[in-house]
C-alpha atoms as a PDB file:
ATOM      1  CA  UNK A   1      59.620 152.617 -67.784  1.00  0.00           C
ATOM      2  CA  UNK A   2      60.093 152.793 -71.467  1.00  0.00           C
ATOM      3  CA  UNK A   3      63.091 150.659 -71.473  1.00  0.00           C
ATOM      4  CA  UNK A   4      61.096 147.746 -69.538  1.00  0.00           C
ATOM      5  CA  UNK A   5      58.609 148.140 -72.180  1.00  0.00           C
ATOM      6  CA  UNK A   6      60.780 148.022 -75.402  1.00  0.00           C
ATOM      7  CA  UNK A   7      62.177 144.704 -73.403  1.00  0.00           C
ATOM      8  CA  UNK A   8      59.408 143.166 -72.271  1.00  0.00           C
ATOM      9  CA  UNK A   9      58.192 143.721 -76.238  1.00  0.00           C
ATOM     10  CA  UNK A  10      61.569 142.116 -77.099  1.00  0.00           C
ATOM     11  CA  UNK A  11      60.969 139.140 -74.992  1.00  0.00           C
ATOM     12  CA  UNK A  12      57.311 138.541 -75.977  1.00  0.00           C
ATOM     13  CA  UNK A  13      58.418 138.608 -79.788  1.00  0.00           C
ATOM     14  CA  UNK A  14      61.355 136.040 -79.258  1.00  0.00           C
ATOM     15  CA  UNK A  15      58.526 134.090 -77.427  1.00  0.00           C
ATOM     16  CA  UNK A  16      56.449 133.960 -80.208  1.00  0.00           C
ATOM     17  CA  UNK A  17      59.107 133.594 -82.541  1.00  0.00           C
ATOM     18  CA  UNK A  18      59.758 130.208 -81.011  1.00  0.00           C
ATOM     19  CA  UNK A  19      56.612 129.052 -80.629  1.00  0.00           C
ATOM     20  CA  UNK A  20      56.109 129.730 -84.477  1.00  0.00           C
ATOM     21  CA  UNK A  21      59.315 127.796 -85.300  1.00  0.00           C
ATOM     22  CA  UNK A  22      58.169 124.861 -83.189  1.00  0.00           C
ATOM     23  CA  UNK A  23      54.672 124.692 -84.978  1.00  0.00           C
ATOM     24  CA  UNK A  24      56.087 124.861 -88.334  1.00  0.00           C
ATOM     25  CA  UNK A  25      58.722 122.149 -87.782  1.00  0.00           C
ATOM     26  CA  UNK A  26      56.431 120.282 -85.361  1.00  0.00           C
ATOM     27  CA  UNK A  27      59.281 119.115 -83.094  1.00  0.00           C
ATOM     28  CA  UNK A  28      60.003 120.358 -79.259  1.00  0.00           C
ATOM     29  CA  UNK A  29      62.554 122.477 -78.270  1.00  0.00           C
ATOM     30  CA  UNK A  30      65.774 121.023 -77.127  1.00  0.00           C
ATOM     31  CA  UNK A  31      69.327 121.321 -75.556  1.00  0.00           C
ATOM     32  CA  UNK A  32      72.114 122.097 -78.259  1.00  0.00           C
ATOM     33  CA  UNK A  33      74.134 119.928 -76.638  1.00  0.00           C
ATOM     34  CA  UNK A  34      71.716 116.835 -75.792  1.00  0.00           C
ATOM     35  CA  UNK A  35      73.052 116.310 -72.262  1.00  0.00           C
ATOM     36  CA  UNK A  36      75.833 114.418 -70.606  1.00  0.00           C
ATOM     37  CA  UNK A  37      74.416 111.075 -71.896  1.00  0.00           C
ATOM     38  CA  UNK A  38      75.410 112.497 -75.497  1.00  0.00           C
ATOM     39  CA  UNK A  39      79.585 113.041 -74.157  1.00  0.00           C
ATOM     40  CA  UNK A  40      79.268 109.111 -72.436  1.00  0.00           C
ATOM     41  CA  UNK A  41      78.653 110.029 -68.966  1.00  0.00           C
ATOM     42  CA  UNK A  42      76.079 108.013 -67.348  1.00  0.00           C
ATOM     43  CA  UNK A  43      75.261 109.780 -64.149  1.00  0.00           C
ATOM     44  CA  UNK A  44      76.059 113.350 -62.993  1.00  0.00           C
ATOM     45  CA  UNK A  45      78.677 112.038 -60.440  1.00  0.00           C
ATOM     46  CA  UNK A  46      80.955 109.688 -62.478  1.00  0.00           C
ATOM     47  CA  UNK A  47      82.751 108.116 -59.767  1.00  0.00           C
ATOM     48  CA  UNK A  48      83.713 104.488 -60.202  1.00  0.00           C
ATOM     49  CA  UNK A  49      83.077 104.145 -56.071  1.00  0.00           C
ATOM     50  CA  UNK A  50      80.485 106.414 -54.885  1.00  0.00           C
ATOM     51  CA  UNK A  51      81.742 108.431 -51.690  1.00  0.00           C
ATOM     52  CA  UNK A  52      79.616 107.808 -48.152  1.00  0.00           C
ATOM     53  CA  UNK A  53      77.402 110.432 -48.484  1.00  0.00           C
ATOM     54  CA  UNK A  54      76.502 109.218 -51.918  1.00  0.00           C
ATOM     55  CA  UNK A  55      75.877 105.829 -50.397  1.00  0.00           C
ATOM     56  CA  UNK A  56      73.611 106.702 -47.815  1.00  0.00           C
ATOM     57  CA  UNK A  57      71.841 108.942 -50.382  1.00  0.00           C
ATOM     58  CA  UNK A  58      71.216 105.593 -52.284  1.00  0.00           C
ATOM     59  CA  UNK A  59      70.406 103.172 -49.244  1.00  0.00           C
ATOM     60  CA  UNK A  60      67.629 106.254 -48.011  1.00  0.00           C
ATOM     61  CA  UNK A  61      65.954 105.966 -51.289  1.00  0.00           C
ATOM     62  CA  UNK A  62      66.257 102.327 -51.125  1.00  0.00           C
ATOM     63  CA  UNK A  63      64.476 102.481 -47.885  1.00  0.00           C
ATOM     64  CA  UNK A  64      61.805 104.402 -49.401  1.00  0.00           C
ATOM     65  CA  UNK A  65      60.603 102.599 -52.164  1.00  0.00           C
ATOM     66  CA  UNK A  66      60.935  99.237 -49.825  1.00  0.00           C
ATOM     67  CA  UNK A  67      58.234 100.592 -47.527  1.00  0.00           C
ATOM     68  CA  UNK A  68      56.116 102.424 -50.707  1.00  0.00           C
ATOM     69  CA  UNK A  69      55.884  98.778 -51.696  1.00  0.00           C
ATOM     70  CA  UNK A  70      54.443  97.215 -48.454  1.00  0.00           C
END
């Protein structure tokens, strides 16, 4: 139980460690790396031809937002 404490005491103080750093420099937290948009990758799946599944993923949503509009 002692070691869950002296962790949980760890954690807290990183927490508020943070949240210190954040108010001081008054900007959000962020990624190091700033995503795959930042390496030129536009999508998650960077296919030049989206496989079938993909497709049908895309004409479902499609579908969707067609009858959210009527």
């Amino acid at each position: 139980m002692g070691v869950f404490l002296v962790v949980f005491v760890m954690f807290i103080g990183m927490i508020a460690l943070m949240a210190v750093g954040v108010v001081f420099k008054r900007s959000p937290i962020s990624g190091s790396c700033g995503g795959l948009g930042n390496i030129g990758v536009e999508k998650a799946c960077d296919c030049d031809k989206p496989c079938e599944k993909r497709l049908a993923k895309m004409r479902e949503k499609e579908e969707q937002v067609i009858h959210l509009q009527k």
